[in-house]
Protein backbone atom coordinates (compact mmCIF):
# COMPACT_ATOMS: atom_id res chain seq x y z
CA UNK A 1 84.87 60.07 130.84
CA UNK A 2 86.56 62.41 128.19
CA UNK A 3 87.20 60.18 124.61
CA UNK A 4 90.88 60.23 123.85
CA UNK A 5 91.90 62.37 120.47
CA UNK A 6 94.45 61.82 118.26
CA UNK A 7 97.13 64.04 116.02
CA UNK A 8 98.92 63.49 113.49
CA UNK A 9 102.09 65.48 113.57
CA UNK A 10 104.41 65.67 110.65
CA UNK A 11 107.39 67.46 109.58
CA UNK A 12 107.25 68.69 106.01
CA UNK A 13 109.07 69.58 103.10
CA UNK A 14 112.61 69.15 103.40
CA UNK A 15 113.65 65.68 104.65
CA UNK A 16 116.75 63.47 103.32
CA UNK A 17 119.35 61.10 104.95
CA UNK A 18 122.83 62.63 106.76
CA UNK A 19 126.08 60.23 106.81
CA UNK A 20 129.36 61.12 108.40
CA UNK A 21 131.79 58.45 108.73
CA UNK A 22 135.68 58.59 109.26
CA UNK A 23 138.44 57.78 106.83
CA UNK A 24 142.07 57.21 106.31
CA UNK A 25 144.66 60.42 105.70
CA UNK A 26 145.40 58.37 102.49
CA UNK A 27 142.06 58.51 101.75
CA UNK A 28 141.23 61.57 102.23
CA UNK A 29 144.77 63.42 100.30
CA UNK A 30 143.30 61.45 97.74
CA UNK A 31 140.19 62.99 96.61
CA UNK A 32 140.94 66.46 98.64
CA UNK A 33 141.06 68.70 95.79
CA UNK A 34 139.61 66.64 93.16
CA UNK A 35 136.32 67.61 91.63
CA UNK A 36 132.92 66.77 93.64
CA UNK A 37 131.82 64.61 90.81
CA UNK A 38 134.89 62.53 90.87
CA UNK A 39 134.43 62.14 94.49
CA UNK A 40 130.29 61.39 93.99
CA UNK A 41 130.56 58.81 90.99
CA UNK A 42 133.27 56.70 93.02
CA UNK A 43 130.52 56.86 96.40
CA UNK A 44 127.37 55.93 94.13
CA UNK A 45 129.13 53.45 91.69
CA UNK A 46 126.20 50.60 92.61
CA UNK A 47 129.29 47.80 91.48
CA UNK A 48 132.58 48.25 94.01
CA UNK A 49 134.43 47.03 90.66
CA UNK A 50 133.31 50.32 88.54
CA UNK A 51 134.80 52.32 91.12
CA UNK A 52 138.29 54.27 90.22
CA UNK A 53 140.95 52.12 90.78
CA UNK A 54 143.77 52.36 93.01
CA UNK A 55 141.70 54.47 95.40
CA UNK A 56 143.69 54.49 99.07
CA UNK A 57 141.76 52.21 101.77
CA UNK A 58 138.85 54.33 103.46
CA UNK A 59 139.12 52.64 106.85
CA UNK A 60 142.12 52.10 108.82
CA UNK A 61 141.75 47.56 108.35
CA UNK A 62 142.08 48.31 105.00
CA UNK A 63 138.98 47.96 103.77
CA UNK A 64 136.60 50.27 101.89
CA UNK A 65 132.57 50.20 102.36
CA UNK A 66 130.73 48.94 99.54
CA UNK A 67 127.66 51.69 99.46
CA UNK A 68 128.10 55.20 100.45
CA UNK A 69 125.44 55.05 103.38
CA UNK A 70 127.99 52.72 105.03
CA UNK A 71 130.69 55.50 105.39
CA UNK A 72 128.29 55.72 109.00
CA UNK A 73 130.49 55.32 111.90
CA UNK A 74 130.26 58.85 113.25
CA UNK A 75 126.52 59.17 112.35
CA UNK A 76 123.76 57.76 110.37
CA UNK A 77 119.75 59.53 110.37
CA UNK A 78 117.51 59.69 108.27
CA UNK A 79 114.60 62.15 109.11
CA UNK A 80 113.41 65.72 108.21
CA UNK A 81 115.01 68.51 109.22
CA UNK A 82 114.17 71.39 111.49
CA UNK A 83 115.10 74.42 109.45
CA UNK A 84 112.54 76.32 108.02
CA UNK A 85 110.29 73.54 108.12
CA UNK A 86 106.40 73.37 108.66
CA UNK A 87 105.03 71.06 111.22
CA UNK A 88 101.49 70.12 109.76
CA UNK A 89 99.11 68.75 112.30
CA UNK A 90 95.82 66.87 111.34
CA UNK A 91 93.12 65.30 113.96
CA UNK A 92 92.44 61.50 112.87
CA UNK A 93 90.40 58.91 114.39
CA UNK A 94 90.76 54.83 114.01
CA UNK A 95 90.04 53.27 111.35
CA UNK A 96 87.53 50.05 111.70
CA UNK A 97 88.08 49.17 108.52
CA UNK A 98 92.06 48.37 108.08
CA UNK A 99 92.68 49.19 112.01
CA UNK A 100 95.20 52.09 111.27
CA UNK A 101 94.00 56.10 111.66
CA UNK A 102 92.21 58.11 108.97
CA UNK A 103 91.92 61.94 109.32
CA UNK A 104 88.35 62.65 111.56
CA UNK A 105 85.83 65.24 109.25
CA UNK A 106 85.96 68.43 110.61
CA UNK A 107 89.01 67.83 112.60
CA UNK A 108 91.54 69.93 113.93
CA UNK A 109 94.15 70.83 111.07
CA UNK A 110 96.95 73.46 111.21
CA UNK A 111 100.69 74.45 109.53
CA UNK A 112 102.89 75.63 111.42
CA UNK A 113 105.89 77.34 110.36
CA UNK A 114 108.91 76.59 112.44
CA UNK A 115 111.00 79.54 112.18
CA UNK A 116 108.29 81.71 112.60
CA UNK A 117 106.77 80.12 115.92
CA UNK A 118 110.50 79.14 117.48
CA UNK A 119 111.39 82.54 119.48
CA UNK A 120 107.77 82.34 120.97
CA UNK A 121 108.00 78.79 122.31
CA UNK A 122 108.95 77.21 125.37
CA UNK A 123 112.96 76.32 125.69
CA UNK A 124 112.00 72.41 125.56
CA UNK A 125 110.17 73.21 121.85
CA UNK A 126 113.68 72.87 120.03
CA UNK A 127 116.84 70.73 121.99
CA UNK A 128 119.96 70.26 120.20
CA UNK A 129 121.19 66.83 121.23
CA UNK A 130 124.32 66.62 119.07
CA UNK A 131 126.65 69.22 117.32
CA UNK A 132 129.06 67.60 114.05
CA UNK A 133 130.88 70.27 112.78
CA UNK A 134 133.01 69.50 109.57
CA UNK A 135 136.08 72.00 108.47
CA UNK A 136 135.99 71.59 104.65
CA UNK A 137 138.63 73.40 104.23
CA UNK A 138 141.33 71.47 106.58
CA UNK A 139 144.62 70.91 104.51
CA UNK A 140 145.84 68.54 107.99
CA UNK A 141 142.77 67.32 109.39
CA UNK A 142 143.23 65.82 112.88
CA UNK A 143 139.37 64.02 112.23
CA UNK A 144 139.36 63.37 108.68
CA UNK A 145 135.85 62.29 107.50
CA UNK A 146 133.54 61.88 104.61
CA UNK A 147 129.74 63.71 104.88
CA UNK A 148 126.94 62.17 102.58
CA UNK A 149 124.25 64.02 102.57
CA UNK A 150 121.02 62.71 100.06
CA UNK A 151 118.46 65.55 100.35
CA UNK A 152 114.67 64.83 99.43
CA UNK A 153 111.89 66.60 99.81
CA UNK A 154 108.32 65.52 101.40
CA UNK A 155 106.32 64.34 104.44
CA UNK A 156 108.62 63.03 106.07
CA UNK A 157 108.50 62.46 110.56
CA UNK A 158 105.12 61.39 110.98
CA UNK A 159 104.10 60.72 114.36
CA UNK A 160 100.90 60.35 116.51
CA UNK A 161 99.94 61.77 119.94
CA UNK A 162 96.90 60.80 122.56
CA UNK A 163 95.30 63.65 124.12
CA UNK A 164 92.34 64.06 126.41
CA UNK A 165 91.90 68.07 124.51
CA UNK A 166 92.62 70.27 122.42
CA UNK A 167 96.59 70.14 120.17
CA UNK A 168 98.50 72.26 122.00
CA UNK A 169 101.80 73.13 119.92
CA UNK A 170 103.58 74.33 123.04
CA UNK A 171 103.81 70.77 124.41
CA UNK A 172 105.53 69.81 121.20
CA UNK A 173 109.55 68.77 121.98
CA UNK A 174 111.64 68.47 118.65
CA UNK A 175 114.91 67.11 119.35
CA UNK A 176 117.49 67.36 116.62
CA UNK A 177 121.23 66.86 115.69
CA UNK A 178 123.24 69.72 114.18
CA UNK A 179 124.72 68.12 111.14
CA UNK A 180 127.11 70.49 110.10
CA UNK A 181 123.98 72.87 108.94
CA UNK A 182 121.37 70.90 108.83
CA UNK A 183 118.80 70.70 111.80
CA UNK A 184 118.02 67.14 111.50
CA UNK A 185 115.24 66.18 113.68
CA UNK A 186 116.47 62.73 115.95
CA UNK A 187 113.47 62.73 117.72
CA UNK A 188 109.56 64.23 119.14
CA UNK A 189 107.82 63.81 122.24
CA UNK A 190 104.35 65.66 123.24
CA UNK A 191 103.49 66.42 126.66
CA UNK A 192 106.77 64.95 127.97
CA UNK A 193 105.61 61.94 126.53
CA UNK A 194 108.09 60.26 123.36
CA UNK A 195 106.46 59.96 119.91
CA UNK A 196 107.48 57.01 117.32
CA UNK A 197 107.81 58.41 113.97
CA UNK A 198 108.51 57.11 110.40
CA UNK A 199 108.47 58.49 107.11
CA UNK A 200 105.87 58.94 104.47
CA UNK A 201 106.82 59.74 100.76
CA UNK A 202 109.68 61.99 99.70
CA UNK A 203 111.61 62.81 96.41
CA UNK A 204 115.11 63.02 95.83
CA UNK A 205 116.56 66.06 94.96
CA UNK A 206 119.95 65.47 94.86
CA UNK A 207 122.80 64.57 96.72
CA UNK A 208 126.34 65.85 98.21
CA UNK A 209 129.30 64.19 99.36
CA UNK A 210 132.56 66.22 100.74
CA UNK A 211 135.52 65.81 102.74
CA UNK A 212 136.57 67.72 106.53
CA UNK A 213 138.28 67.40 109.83
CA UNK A 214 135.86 66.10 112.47
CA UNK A 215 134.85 68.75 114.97
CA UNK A 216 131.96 66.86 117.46
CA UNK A 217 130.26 67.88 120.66
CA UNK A 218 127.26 67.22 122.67
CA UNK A 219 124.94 69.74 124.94
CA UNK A 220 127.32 68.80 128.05
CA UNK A 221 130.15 69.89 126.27
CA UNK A 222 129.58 73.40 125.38
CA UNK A 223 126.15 75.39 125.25
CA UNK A 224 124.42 74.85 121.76
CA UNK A 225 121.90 77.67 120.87
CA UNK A 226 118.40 75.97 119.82
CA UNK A 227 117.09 79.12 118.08
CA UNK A 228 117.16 79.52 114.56
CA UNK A 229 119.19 82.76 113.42
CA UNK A 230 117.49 85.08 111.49
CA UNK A 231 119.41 85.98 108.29
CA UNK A 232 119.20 88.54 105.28
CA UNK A 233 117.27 87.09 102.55
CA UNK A 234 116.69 88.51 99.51
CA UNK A 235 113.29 90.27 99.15
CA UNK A 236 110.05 89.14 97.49
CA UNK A 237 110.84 92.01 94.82
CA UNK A 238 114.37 90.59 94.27
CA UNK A 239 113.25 86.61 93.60
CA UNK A 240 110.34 87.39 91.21
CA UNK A 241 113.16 90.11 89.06
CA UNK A 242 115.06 87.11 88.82
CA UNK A 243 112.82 84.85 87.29
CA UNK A 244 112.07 86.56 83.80
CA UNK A 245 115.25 86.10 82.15
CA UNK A 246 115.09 82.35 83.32
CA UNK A 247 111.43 81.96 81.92
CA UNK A 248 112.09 84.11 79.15
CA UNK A 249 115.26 81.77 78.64
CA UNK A 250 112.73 78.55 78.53
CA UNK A 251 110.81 80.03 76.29
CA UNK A 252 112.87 80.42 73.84
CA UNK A 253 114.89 77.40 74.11
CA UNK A 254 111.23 75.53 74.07
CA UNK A 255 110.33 77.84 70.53
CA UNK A 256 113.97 77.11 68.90
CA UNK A 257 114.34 73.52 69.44
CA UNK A 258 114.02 70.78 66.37
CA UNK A 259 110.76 70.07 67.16
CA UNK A 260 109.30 73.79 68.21
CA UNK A 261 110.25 75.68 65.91
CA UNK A 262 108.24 74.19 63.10
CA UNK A 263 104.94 74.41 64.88
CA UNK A 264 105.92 78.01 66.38
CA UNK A 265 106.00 78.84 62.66
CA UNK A 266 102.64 76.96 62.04
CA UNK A 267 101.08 78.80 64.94
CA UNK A 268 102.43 81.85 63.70
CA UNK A 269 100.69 81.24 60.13
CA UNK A 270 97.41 80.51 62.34
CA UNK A 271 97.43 83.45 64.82
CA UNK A 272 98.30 85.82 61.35
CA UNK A 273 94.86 84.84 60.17
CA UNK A 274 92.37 85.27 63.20
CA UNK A 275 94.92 88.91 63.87
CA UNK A 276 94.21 89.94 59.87
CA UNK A 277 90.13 89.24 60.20
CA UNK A 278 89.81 91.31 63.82
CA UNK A 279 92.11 94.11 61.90
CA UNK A 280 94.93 94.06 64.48
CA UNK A 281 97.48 93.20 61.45
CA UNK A 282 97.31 93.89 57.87
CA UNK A 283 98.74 91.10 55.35
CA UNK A 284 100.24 91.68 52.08
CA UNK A 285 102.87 90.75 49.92
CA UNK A 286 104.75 87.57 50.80
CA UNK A 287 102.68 87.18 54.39
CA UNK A 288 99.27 87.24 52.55
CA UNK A 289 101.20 84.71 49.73
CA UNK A 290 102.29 82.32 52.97
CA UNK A 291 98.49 82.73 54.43
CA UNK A 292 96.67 81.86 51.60
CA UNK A 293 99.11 78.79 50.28
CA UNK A 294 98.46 77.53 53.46
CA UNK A 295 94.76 77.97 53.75
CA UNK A 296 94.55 75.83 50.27
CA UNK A 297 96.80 73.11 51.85
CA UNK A 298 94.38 72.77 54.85
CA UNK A 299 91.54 72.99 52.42
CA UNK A 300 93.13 70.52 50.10
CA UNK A 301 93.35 68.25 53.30
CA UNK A 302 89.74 68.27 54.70
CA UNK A 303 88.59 67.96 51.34
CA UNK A 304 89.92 64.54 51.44
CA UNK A 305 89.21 63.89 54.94
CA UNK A 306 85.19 64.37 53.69
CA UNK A 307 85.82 62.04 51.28
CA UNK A 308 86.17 59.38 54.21
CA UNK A 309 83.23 61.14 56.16
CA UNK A 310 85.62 62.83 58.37
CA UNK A 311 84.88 66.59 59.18
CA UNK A 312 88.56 68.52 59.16
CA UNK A 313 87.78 72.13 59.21
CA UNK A 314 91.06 74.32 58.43
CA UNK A 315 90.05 76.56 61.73
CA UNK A 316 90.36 73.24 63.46
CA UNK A 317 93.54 72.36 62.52
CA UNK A 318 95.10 75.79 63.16
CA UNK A 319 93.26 75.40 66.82
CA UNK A 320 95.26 72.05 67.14
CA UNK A 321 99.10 73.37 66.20
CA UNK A 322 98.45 76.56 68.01
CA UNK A 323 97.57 74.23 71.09
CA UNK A 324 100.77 72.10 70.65
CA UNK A 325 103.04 75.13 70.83
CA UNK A 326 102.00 75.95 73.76
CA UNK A 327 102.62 72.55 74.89
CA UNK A 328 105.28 71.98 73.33
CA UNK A 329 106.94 75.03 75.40
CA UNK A 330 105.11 74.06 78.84
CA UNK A 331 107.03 70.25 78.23
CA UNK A 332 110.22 71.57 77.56
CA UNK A 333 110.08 73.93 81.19
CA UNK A 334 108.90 70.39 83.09
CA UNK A 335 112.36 68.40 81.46
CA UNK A 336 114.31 69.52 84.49
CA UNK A 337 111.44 68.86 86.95
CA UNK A 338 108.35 66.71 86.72
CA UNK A 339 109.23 64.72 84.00
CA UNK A 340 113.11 63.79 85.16
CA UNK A 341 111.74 62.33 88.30
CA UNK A 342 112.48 58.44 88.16
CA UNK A 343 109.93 56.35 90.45
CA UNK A 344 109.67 52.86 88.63
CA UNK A 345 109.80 51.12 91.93
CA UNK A 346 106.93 54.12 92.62
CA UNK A 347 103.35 52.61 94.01
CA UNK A 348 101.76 54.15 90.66
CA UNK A 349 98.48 52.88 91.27
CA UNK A 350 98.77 55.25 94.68
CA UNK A 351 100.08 57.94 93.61
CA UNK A 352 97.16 57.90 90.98
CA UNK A 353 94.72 57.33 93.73
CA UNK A 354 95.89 60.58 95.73
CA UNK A 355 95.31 62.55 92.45
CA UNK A 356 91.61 60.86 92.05
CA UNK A 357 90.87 61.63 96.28
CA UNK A 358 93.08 65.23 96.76
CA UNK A 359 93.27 66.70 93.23
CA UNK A 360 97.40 66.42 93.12
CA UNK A 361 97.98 66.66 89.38
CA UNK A 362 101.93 66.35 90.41
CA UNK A 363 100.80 62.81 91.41
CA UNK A 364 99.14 61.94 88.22
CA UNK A 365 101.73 63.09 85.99
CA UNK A 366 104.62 61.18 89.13
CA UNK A 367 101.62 57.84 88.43
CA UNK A 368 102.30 57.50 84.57
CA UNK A 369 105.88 56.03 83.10
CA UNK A 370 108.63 58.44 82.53
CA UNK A 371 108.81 57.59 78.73
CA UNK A 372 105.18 58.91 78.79
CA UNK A 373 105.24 62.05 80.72
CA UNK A 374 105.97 64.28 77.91
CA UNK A 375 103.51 63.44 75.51
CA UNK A 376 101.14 64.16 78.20
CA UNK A 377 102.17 66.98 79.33
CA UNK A 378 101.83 68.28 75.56
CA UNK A 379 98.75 67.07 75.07
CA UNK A 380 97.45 68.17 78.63
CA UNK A 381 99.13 71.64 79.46
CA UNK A 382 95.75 73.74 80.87
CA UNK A 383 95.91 70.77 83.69
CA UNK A 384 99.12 71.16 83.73
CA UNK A 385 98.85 75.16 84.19
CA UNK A 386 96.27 74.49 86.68
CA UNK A 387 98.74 72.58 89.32
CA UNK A 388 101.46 75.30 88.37
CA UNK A 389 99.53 78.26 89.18
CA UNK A 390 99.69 76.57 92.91
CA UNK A 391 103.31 75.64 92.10
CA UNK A 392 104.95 77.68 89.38
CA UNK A 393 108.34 78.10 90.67
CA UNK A 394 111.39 75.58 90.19
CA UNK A 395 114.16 76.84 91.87
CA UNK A 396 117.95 74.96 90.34
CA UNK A 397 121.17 75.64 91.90
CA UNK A 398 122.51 75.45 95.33
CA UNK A 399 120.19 74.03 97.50
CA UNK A 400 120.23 74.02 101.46
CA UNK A 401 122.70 71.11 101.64
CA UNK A 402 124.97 72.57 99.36
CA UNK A 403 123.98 70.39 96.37
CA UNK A 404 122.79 71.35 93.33
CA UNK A 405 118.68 70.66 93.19
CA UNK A 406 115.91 71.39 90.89
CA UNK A 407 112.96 71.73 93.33
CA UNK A 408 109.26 72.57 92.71
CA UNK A 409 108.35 75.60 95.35
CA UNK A 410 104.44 76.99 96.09
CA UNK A 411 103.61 80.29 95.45
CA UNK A 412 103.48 81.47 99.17
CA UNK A 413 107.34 79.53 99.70
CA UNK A 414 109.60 81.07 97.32
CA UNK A 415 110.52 83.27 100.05
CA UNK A 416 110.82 80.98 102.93
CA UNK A 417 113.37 78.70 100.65
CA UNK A 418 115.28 81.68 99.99
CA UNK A 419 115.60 82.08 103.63
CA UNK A 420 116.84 78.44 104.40
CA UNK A 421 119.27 78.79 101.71
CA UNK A 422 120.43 81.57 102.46
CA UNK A 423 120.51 80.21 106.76
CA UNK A 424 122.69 77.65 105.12
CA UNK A 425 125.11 79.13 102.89
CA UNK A 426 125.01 82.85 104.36
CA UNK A 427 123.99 84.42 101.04
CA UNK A 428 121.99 84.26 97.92
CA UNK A 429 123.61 83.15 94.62
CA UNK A 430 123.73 80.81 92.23
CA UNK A 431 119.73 80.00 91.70
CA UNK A 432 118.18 80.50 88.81
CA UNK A 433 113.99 80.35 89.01
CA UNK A 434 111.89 79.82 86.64
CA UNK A 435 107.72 80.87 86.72
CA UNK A 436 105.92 78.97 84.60
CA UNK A 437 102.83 81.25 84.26
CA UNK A 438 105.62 83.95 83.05
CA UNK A 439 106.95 80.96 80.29
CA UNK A 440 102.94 81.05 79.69
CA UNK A 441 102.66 84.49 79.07
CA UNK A 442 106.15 84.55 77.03
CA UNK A 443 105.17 82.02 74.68
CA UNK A 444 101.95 83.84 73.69
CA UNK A 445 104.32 87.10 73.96
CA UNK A 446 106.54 85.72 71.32
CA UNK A 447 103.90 84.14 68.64
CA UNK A 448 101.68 87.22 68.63
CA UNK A 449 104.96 89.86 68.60
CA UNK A 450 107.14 87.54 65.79
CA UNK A 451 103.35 87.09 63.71
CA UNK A 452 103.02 91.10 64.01
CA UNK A 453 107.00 91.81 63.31
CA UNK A 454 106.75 89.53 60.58
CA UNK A 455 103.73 90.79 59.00
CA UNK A 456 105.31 93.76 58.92
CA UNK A 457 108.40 93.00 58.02
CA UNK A 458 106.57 91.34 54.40
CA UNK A 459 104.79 94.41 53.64
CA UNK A 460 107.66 96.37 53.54
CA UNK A 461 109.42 93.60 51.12
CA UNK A 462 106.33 93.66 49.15
């Protein structure tokens, strides 16, 4: 008798939860017009009492739902979404020990990227089971409603199949509601046969909240296409141009703040001495004044550091602020991404764990308090750089959804989340990317061209 095998099939990357609820006509001439952020603080106020007063009645009984996720009677998922997705598949076995699954050594494993596989696949691989279409820019809405829309990004729709063979990715069904853009996926089935899912981990990257008239239908009403459209995107030539004035941008801000400027000076002072004895740069005047003031200081300084039987070499200390510079930059680029994330409620001792088993440095940094990050980060940047040469691009501005996101993005992805913005908004623009090996490479740019330039710039004085 064949032994049963087992798959693990998960959706990954972008995941979040989709609301769409009806409200009043007061309610909605109300905030029509008014800025998104008005509209946003008054659905996320976590007190009913903070919200802005004298706001119209949402629902037609006169009352108003406490929590923005409530605003649900037209529709309410939570799951990943189809577009541009990857559908990661990993063999597992059970697990004597706790009596769950753990992936089986040597086991099947594959990615598969939706959009690319779709037009090859059988019509059951992608089924539209609901259409909500909102018109945002109804003045009389027949329908008016309210679409919340938190967008996260993960593993996210993790389910399990039985097979007696081989994974077969033509026997996977993804069935999915149209939610005004969004492909969110409502359910899976393999073989004909339905799949339970749940979620996994994901983090937030923002959320959007806007008003429409309600346009709804359903596969028996009209003919919904389940093939993704292929759009324009820009080209891999295009995104990278577009990241050096935004890394460049970091760098400097990094270099010029209260704290980096000092030490870019220090580092300067340093890299002027190791340039002047390899005869790249020749020091006079003021420069060699600065260089050799400073070189008594540090001498001064691990002369009394000997006196307590500590060893304090001056090449030591240069070493050490030249070091901090760096990190000092590489912190400043990780404000907007790594280090904003808040997970107090966060299983830290797990998310520490999956750094110690898979080598995730995200997740070691994600394990530690937030008030903590960026020391670490200063004092750890080659680990750091490690992870981001995987990882180097953060993408802010208009994400998928609409919303404005700050989002980590691989190496091999930047083009792929071009193309599901752009599948969602019909163009490119707004983004601004940042590499963080180019904010690397500017840094070092910067203290080696301002030591040289400044060197320079002495001699001529002198």
């Amino acid at each position: 008798m064949t032994e049963p095998r087992y798959f693990e099939i998960s959706i990954v990357r972008w995941c979040g939860e989709f609301v769409c609820g009806r409200v009043t006509r007061a309610f909605f001439d109300h905030w029509k017009g008014r800025p998104e952020e008005d509209l946003a603080n008054f659905m996320t106020a976590w007190d009913p009492a903070e919200r802005e007063p004298d706001v119209p009645p949402a629902r037609s009984d006169g009352s108003t739902p406490d929590n923005w996720h409530e605003f649900d009677d037209v529709e309410h998922i939570s799951n990943a979404v189809a577009n541009n997705n990857i559908i990661r598949v990993m063999e597992v076995e059970p697990d004597a020990v706790d009596g769950g699954f753990r992936q089986k050594p040597g086991g099947y494993e594959e990615d598969f990227e939706i959009s690319a596989i779709a037009g090859d696949m059988p019509e059951t691989f992608l089924k539209c089971v609901r259409s909500i279409e909102v018109d945002q820019d109804a003045d009389d809405p027949a329908n008016p409603v309210i679409v919340s829309k938190a967008l996260a990004k993960g593993v996210d729709t993790v389910a399990r199949c039985e097979t007696s063979g081989p994974f077969d990715i033509r026997k996977l069904s993804i069935s999915y509601i149209d939610f005004d853009g969004d492909d969110v996926v409502d359910s899976l089935a393999y073989d004909g046969v339905f799949l339970e899912t749940e979620g996994q981990f994901s983090d937030g990257k923002g959320m959007v909240f806007y008003l429409g008239d309600l346009h709804t239908s359903s596969p028996e009403d009209s003919d919904i296409a389940p093939a993704l459209t292929d759009v324009k995107v820009p080209g891999r030539l295009r995104l990278l141009a577009g990241t050096l004035w935004p890394s460049l941008r970091t760098a400097l801000g990094a270099i010029f703040s209260l704290f980096g400027f000092p030490v870019f000076l220090l580092a300067m002072i340093g890299t002027a001495k190791y340039l002047q004895l390899f005869n790249l740069i020749e020091l006079k005047g003021w420069a060699l004044a600065i260089i050799e003031t400073q070189g008594d200081v540090l001498d001064d300084i691990a002369e009394a550091a000997a006196d307590y039987g500590v060893k304090f070499p001056a090449i030591l200390a240069d070493a050490v602020v030249i070091y901090l510079s760096i990190g000092n930059t590489l912190a400043r680029a990780e404000k907007s991404d790594l280090l904003s994330v808040e997970n107090e409620d966060s299983n830290h001792w797990g998310l520490f764990k999956e750094w110690f088993t898979k080598g995730r440095v995200d997740s070691l940094l994600l394990s530690l308090p937030q008030i903590t990050r960026d020391g670490f980060v200063r004092l750890f940047w080659p680990l750091m750089m490690l992870y981001r040469l995987k990882t180097p691009f953060v993408v802010t501005g208009p994400g998928p959804s609409g919303d404005t996101i700050s989002s980590s993005v691989p190496r091999r992805e930047l083009a792929d989340f071009a193309r599901m913005v752009t599948e969602a908004h019909g163009t490119w623009k707004g983004q601004s990317i940042q590499d963080f090996r180019q904010i690397f490479v500017w840094h070092v740019v910067l203290v080696l061209g301002a030591t040289a330039l400044s060197a320079y710039a002495f001699r001529l004085l002198g």
